[in-house]
N, C-alpha and C. Protein backbone atom coordinates (compact mmCIF):
# COMPACT_ATOMS: atom_id res chain seq x y z
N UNK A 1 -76.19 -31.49 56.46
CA UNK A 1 -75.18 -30.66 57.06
C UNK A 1 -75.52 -30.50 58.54
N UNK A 2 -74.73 -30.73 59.32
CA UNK A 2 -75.19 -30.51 60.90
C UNK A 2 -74.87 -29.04 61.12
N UNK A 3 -74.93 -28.94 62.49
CA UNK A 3 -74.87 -27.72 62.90
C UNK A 3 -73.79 -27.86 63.71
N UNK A 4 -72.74 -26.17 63.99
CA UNK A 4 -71.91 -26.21 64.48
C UNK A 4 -72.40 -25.82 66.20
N UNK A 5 -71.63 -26.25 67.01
CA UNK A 5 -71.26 -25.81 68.18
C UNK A 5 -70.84 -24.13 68.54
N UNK A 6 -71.19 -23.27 69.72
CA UNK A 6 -70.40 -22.00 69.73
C UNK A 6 -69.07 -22.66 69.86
N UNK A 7 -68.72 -23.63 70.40
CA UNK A 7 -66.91 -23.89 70.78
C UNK A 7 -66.04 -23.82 69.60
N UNK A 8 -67.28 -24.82 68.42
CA UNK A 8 -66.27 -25.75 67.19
C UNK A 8 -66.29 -24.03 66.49
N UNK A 9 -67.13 -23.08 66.42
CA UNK A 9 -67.23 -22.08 65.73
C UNK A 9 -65.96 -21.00 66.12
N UNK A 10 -65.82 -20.58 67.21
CA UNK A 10 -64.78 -19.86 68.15
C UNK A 10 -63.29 -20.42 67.58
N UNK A 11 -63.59 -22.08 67.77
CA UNK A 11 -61.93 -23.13 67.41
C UNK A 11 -61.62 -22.49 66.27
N UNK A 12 -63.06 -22.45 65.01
CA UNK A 12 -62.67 -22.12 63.92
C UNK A 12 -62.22 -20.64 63.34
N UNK A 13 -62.75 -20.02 64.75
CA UNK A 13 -61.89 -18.35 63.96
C UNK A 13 -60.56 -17.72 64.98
N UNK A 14 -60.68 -18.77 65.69
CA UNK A 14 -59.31 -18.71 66.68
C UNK A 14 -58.32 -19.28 65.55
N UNK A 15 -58.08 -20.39 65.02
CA UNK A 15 -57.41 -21.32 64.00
C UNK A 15 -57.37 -20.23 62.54
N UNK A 16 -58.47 -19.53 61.96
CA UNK A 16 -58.71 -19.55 61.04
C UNK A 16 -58.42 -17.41 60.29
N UNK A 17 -58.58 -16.89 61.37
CA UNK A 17 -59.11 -15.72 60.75
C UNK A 17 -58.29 -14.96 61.68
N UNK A 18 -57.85 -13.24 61.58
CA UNK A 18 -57.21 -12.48 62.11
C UNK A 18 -58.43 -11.46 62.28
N UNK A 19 -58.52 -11.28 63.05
CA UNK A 19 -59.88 -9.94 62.68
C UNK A 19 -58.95 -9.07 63.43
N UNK A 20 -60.17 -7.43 63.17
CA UNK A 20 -58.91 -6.37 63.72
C UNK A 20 -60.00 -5.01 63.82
N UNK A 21 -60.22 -4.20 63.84
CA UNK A 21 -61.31 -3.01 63.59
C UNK A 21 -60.28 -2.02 63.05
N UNK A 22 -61.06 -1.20 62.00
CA UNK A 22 -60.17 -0.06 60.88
C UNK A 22 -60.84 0.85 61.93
N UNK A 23 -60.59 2.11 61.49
CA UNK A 23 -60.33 3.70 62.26
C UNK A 23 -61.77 4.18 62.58
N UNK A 24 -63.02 3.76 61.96
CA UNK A 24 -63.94 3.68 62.22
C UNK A 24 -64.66 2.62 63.20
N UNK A 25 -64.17 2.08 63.45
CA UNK A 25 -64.23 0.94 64.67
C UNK A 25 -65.57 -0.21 63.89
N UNK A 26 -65.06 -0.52 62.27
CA UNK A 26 -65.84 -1.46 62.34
C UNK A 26 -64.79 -2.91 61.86
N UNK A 27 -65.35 -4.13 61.77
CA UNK A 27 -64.38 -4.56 62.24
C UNK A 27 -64.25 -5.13 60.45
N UNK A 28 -62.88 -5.67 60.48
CA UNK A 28 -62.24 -6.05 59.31
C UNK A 28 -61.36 -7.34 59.49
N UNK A 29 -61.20 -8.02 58.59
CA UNK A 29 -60.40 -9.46 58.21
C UNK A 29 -59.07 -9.06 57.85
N UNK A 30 -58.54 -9.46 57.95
CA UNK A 30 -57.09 -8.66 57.96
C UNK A 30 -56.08 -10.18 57.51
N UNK A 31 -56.33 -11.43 58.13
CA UNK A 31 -55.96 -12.49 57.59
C UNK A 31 -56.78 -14.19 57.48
N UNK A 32 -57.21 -14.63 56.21
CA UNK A 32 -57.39 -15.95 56.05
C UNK A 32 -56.60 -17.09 55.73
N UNK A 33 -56.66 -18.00 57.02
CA UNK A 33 -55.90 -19.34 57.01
C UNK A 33 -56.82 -20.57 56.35
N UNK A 34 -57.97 -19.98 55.37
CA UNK A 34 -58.29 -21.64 55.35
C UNK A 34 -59.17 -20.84 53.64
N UNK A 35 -59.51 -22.44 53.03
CA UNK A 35 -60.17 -22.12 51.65
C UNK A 35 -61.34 -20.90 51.93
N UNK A 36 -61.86 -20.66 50.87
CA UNK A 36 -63.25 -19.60 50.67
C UNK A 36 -63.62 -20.68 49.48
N UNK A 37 -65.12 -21.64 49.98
CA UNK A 37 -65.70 -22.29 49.07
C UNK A 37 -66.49 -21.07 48.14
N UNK A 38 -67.12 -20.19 48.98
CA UNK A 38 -67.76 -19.43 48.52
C UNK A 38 -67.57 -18.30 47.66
N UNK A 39 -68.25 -16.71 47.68
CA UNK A 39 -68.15 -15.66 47.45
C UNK A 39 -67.31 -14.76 48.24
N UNK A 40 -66.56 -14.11 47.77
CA UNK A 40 -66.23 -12.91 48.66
C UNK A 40 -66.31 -11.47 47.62
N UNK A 41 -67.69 -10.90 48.81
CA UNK A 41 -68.26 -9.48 48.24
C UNK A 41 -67.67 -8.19 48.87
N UNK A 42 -66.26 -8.14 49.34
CA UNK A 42 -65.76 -6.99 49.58
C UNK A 42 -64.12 -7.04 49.07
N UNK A 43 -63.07 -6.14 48.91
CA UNK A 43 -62.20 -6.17 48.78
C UNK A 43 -61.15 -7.14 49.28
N UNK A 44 -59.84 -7.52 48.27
CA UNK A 44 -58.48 -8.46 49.08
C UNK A 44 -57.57 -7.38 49.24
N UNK A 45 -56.88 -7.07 50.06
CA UNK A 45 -55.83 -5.93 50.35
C UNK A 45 -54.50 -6.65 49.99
N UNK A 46 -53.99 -7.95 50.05
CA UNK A 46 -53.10 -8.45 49.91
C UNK A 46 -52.97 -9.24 48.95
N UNK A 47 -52.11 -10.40 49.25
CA UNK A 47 -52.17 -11.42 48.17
C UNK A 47 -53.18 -12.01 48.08
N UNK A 48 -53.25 -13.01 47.09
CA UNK A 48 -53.89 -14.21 46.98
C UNK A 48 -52.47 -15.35 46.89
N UNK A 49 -52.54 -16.36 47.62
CA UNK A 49 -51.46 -17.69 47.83
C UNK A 49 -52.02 -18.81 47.05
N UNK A 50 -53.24 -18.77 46.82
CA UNK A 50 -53.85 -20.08 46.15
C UNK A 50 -53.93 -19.88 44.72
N UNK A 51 -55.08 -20.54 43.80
CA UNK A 51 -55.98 -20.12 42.79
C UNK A 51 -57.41 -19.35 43.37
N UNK A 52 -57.67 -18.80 41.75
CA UNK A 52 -58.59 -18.06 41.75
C UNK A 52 -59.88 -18.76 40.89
N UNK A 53 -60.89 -19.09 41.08
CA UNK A 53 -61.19 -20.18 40.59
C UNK A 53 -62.39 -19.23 39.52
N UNK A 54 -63.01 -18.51 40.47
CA UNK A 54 -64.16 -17.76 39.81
C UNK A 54 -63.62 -16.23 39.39
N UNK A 55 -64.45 -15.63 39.15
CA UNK A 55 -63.99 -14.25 38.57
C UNK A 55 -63.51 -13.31 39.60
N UNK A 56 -63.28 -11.82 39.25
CA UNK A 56 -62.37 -10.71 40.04
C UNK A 56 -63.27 -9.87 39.07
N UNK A 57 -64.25 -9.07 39.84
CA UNK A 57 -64.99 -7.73 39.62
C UNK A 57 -64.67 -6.44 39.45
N UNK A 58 -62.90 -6.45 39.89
CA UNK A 58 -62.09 -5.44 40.23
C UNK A 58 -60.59 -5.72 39.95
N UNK A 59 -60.11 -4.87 40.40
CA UNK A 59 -58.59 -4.55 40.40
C UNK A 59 -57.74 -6.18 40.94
N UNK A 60 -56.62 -6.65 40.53
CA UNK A 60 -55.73 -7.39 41.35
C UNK A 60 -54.70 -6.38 41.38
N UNK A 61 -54.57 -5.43 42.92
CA UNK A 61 -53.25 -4.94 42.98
C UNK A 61 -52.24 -5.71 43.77
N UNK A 62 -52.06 -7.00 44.22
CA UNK A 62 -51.24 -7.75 45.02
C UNK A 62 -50.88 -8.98 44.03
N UNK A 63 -50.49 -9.91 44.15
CA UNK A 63 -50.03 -10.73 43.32
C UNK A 63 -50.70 -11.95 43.75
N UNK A 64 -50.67 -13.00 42.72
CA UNK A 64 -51.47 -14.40 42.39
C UNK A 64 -50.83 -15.08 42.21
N UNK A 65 -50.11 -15.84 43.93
CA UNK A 65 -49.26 -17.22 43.69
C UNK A 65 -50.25 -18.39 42.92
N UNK A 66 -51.50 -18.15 42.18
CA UNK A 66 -51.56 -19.54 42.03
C UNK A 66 -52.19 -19.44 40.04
N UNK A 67 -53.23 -19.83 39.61
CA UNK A 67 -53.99 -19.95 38.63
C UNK A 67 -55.30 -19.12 39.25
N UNK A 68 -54.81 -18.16 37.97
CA UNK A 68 -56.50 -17.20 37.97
C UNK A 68 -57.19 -18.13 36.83
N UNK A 69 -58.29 -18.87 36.66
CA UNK A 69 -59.19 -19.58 36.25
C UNK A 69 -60.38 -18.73 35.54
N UNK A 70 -60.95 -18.10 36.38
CA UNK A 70 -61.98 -17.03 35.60
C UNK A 70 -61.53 -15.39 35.13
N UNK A 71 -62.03 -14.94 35.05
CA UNK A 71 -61.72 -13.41 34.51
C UNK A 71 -61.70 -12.38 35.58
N UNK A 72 -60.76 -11.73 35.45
CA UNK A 72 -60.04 -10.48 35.85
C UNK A 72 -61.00 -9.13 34.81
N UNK A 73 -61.56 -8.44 35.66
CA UNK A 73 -62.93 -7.19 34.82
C UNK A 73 -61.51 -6.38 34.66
N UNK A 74 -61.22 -6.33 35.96
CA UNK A 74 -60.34 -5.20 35.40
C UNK A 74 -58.44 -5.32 35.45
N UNK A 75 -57.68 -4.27 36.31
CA UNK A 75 -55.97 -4.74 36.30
C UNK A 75 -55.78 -5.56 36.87
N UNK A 76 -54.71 -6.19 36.36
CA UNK A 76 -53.72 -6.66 37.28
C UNK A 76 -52.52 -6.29 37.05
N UNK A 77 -52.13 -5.52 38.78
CA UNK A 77 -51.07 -4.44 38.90
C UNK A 77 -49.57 -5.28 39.74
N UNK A 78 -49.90 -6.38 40.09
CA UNK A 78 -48.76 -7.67 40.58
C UNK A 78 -48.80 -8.41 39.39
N UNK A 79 -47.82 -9.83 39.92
CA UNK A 79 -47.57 -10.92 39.08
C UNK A 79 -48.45 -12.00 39.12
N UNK A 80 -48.85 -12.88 38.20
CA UNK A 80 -49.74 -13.96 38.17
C UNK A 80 -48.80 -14.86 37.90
N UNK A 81 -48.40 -16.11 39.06
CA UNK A 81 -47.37 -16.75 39.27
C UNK A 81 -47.23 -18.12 38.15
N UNK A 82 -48.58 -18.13 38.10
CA UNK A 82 -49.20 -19.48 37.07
C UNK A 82 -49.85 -19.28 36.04
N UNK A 83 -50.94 -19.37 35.67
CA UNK A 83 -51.20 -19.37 34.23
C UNK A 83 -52.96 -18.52 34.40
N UNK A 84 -53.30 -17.54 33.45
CA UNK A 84 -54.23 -17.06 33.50
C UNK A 84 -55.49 -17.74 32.57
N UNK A 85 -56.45 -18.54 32.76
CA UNK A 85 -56.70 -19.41 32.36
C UNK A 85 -58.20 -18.30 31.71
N UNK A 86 -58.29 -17.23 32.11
CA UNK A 86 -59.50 -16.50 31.46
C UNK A 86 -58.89 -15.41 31.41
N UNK A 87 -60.00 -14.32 31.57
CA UNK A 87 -60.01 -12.92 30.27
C UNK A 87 -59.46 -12.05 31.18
N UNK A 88 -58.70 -10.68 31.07
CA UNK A 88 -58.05 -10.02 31.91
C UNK A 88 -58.67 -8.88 30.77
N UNK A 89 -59.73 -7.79 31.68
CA UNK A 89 -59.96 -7.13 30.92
C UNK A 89 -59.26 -5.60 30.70
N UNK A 90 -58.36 -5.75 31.93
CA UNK A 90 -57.28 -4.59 31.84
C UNK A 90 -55.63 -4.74 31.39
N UNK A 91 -55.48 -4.45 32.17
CA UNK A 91 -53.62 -4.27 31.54
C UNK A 91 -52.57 -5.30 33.17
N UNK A 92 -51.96 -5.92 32.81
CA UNK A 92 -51.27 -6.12 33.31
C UNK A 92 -49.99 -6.02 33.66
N UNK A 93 -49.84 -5.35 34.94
CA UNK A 93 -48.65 -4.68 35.34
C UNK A 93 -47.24 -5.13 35.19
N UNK A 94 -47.72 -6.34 36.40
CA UNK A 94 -46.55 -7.49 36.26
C UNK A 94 -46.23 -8.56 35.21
N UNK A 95 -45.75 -9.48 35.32
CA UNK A 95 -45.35 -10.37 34.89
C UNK A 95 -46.45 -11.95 35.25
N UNK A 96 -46.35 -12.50 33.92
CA UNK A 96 -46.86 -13.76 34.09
C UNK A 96 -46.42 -15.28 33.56
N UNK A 97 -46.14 -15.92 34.98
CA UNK A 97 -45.44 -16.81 34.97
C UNK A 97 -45.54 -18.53 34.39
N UNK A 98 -46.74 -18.55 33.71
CA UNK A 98 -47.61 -19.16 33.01
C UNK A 98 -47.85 -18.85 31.61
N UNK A 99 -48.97 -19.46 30.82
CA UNK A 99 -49.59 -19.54 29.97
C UNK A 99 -50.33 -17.81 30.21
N UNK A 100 -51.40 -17.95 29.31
CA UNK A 100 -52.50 -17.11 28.94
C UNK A 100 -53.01 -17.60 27.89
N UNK A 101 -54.32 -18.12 28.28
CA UNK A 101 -55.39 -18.82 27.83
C UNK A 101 -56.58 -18.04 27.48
N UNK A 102 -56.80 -17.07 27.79
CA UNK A 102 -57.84 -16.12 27.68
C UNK A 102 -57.24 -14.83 27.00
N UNK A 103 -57.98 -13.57 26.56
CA UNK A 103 -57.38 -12.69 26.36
C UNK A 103 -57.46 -11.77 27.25
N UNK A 104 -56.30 -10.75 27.34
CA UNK A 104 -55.91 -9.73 27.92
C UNK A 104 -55.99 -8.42 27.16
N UNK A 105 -57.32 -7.92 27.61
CA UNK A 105 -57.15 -6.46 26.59
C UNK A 105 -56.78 -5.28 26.55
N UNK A 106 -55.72 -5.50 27.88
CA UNK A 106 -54.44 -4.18 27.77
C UNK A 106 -53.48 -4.48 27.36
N UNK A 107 -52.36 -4.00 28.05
CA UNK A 107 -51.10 -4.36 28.15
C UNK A 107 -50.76 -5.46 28.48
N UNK A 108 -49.75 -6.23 28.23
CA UNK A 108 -48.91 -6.80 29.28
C UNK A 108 -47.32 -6.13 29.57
N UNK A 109 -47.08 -5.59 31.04
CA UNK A 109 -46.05 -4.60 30.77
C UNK A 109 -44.83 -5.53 31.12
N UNK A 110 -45.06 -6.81 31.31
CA UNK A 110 -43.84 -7.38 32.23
C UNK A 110 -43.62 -8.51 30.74
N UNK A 111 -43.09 -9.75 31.57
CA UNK A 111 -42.88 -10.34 30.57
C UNK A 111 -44.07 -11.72 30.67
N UNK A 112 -44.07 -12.63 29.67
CA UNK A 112 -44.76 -13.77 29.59
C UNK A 112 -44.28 -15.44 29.63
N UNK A 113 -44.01 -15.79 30.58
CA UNK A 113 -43.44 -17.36 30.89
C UNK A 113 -43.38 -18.21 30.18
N UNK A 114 -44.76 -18.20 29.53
CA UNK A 114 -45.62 -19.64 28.59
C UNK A 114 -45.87 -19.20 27.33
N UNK A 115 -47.33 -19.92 26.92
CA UNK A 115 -47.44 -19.68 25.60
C UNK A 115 -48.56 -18.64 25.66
N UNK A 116 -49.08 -17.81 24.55
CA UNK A 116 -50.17 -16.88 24.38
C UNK A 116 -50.96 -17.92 23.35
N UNK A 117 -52.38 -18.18 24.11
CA UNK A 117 -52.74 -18.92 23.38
C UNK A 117 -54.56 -18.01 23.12
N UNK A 118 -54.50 -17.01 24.00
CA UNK A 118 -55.78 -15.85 23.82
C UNK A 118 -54.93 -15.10 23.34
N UNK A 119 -56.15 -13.96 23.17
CA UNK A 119 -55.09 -12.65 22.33
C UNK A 119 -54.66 -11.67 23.19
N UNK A 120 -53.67 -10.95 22.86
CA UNK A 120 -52.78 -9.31 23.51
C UNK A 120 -53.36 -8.49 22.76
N UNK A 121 -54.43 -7.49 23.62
CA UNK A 121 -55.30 -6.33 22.44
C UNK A 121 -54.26 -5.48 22.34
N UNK A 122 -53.47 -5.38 23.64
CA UNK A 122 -52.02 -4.11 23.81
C UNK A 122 -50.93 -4.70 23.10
N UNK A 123 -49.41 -3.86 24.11
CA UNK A 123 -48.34 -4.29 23.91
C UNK A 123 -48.08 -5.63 25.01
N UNK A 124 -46.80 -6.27 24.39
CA UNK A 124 -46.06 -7.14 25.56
C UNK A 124 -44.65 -5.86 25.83
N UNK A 125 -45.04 -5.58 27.24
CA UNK A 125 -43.54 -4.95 26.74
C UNK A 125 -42.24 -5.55 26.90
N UNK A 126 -42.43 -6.92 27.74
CA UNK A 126 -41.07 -7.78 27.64
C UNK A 126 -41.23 -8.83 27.11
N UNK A 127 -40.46 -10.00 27.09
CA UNK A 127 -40.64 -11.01 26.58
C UNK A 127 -41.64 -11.81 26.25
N UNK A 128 -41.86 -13.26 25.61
CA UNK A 128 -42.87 -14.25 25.67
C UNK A 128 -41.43 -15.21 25.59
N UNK A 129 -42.02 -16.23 26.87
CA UNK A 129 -40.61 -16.91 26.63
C UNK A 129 -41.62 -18.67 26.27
N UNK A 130 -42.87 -19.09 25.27
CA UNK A 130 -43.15 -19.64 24.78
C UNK A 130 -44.05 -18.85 23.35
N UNK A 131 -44.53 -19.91 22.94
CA UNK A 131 -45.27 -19.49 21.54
C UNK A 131 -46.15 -18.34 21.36
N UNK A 132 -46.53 -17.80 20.07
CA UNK A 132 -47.68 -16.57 20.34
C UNK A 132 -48.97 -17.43 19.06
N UNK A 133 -50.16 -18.34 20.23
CA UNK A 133 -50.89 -18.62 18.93
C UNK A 133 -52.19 -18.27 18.75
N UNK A 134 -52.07 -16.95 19.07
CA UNK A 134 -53.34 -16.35 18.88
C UNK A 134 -53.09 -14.67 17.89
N UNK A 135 -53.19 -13.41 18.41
CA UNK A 135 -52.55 -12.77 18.50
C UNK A 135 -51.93 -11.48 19.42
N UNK A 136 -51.15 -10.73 19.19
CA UNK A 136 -50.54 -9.84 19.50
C UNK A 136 -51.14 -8.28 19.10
N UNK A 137 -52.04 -7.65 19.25
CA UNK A 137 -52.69 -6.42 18.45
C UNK A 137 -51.71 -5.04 18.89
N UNK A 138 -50.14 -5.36 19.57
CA UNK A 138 -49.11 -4.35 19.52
C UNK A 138 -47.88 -4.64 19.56
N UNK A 139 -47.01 -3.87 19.99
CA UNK A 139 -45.76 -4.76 19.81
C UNK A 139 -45.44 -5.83 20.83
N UNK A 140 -44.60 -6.38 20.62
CA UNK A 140 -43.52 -7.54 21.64
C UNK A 140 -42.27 -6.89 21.89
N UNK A 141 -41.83 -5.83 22.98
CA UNK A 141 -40.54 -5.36 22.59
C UNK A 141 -39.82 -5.99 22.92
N UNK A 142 -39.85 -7.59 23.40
CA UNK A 142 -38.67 -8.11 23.92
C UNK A 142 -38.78 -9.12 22.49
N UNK A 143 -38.34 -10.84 23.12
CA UNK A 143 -38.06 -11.26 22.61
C UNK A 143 -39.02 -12.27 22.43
N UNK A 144 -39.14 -13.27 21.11
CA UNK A 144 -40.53 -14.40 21.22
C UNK A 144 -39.65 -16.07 20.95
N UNK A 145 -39.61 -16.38 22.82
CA UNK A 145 -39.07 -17.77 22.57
C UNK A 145 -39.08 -18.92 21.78
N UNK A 146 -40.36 -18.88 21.04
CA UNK A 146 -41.38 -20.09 20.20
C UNK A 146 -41.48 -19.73 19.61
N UNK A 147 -42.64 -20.12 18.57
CA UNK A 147 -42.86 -20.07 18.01
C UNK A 147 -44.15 -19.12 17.58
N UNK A 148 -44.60 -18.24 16.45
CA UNK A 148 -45.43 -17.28 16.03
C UNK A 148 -46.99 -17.92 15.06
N UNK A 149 -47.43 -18.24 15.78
CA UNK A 149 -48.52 -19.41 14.60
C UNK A 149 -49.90 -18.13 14.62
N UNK A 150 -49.80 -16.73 15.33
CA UNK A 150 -50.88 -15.98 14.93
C UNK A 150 -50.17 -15.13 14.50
N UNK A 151 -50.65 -13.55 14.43
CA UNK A 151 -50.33 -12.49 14.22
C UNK A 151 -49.77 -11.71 15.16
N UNK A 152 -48.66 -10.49 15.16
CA UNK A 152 -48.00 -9.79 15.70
C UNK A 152 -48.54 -8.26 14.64
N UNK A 153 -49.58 -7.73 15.52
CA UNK A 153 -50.03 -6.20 14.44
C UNK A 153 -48.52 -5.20 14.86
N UNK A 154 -48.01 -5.45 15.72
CA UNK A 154 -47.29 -4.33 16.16
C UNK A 154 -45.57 -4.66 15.71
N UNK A 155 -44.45 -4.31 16.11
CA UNK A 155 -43.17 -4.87 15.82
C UNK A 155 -42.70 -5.71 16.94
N UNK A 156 -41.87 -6.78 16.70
CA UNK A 156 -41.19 -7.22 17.88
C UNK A 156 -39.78 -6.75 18.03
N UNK A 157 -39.07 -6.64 19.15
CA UNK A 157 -38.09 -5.35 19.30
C UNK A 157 -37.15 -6.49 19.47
N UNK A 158 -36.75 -7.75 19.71
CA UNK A 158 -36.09 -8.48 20.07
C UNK A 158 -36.28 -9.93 19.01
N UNK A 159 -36.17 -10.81 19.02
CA UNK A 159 -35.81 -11.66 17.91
C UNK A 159 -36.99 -12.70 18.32
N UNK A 160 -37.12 -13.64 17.37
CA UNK A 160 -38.30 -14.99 17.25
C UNK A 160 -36.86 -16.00 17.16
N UNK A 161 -37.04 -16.40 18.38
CA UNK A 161 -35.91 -17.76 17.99
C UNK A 161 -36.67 -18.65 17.73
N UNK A 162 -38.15 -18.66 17.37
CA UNK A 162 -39.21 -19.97 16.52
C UNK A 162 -39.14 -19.45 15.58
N UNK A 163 -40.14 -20.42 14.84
CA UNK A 163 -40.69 -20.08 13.58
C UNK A 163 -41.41 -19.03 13.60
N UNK A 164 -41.83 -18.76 12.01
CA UNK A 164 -42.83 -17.47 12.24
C UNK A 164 -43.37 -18.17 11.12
N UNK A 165 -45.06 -19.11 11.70
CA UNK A 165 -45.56 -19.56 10.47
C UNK A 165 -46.66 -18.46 9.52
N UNK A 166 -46.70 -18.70 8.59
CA UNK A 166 -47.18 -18.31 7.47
C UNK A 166 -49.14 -18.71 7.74
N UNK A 167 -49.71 -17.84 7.51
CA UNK A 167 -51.64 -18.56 7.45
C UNK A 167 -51.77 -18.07 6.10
């Protein structure tokens, strides 16, 4: 790995970064234009536009244009635009526009895009507009596009235009 230049370093946060100082005059990131190979050990105030590749220690209160990949500890209070590919250990506010591959052990209060292929410890409170093949541990008050190949502990308030297989 070489070493950078002060110029190429400056290019890169002129190009790259918004900085700004909060009310205490220390200073803060306010906007990133380029990947994070790494860690980030303090709060996101806004969105996320990409994927999420590794985990979330905390809250998502902004929304996830892309694939959350690892686990969510705790809410998510926006929409997850793509598919949640790990564990969401809180409730989700919004809507998800994808799959769910992992389980979610709150709620889901919005609706579901894809298929449930981890489990719902909560309710869905709107739709699943693909299959449920894991399960459901509350109700579905909307409707279940696909097909039902796990369990539903709770009622669904709206109709299974799939099957509802038998184990």
């Amino acid at each position: 790995m070489s070493s950078l230049t002060d110029k190429e370093i400056l290019d890169f946060v002129r190009e790259n970064l918004t900085l700004d100082k909060d009310g205490n005059g220390h200073y803060i990131l306010k906007e990133v234009s380029c990947d994070v190979e790494g860690h980030v050990y303090g709060n996101v105030g806004g969105n996320v536009r990409g994927n999420v590749d590794g985990d979330v220690y905390g809250n998502v209160v902004g929304n996830v244009d892309g694939d959350v990949v690892g686990d969510v500890v705790g809410d998510v209070n926006g929409d997850v635009y793509r598919h949640v590919g790990g564990n969401v250990g809180g409730t989700v506010y919004g809507n998800v526009r994808g799959d769910v591959n992992g389980n979610v052990v709150g709620d889901v209060r919005g609706n579901v895009d894809g298929d449930v292929y981890g489990n719902v410890v909560g309710d869905v409170k709107g739709s699943v507009w693909g299959s449920i093949g894991s399960y459901v541990g509350g109700n579905v008050d909307g409707d279940v596009k696909g097909d039902v190949k796990g369990t539903v502990w709770g009622d669904v308030g709206g109709g299974v235009l799939g099957r509802v297989q038998e184990k």
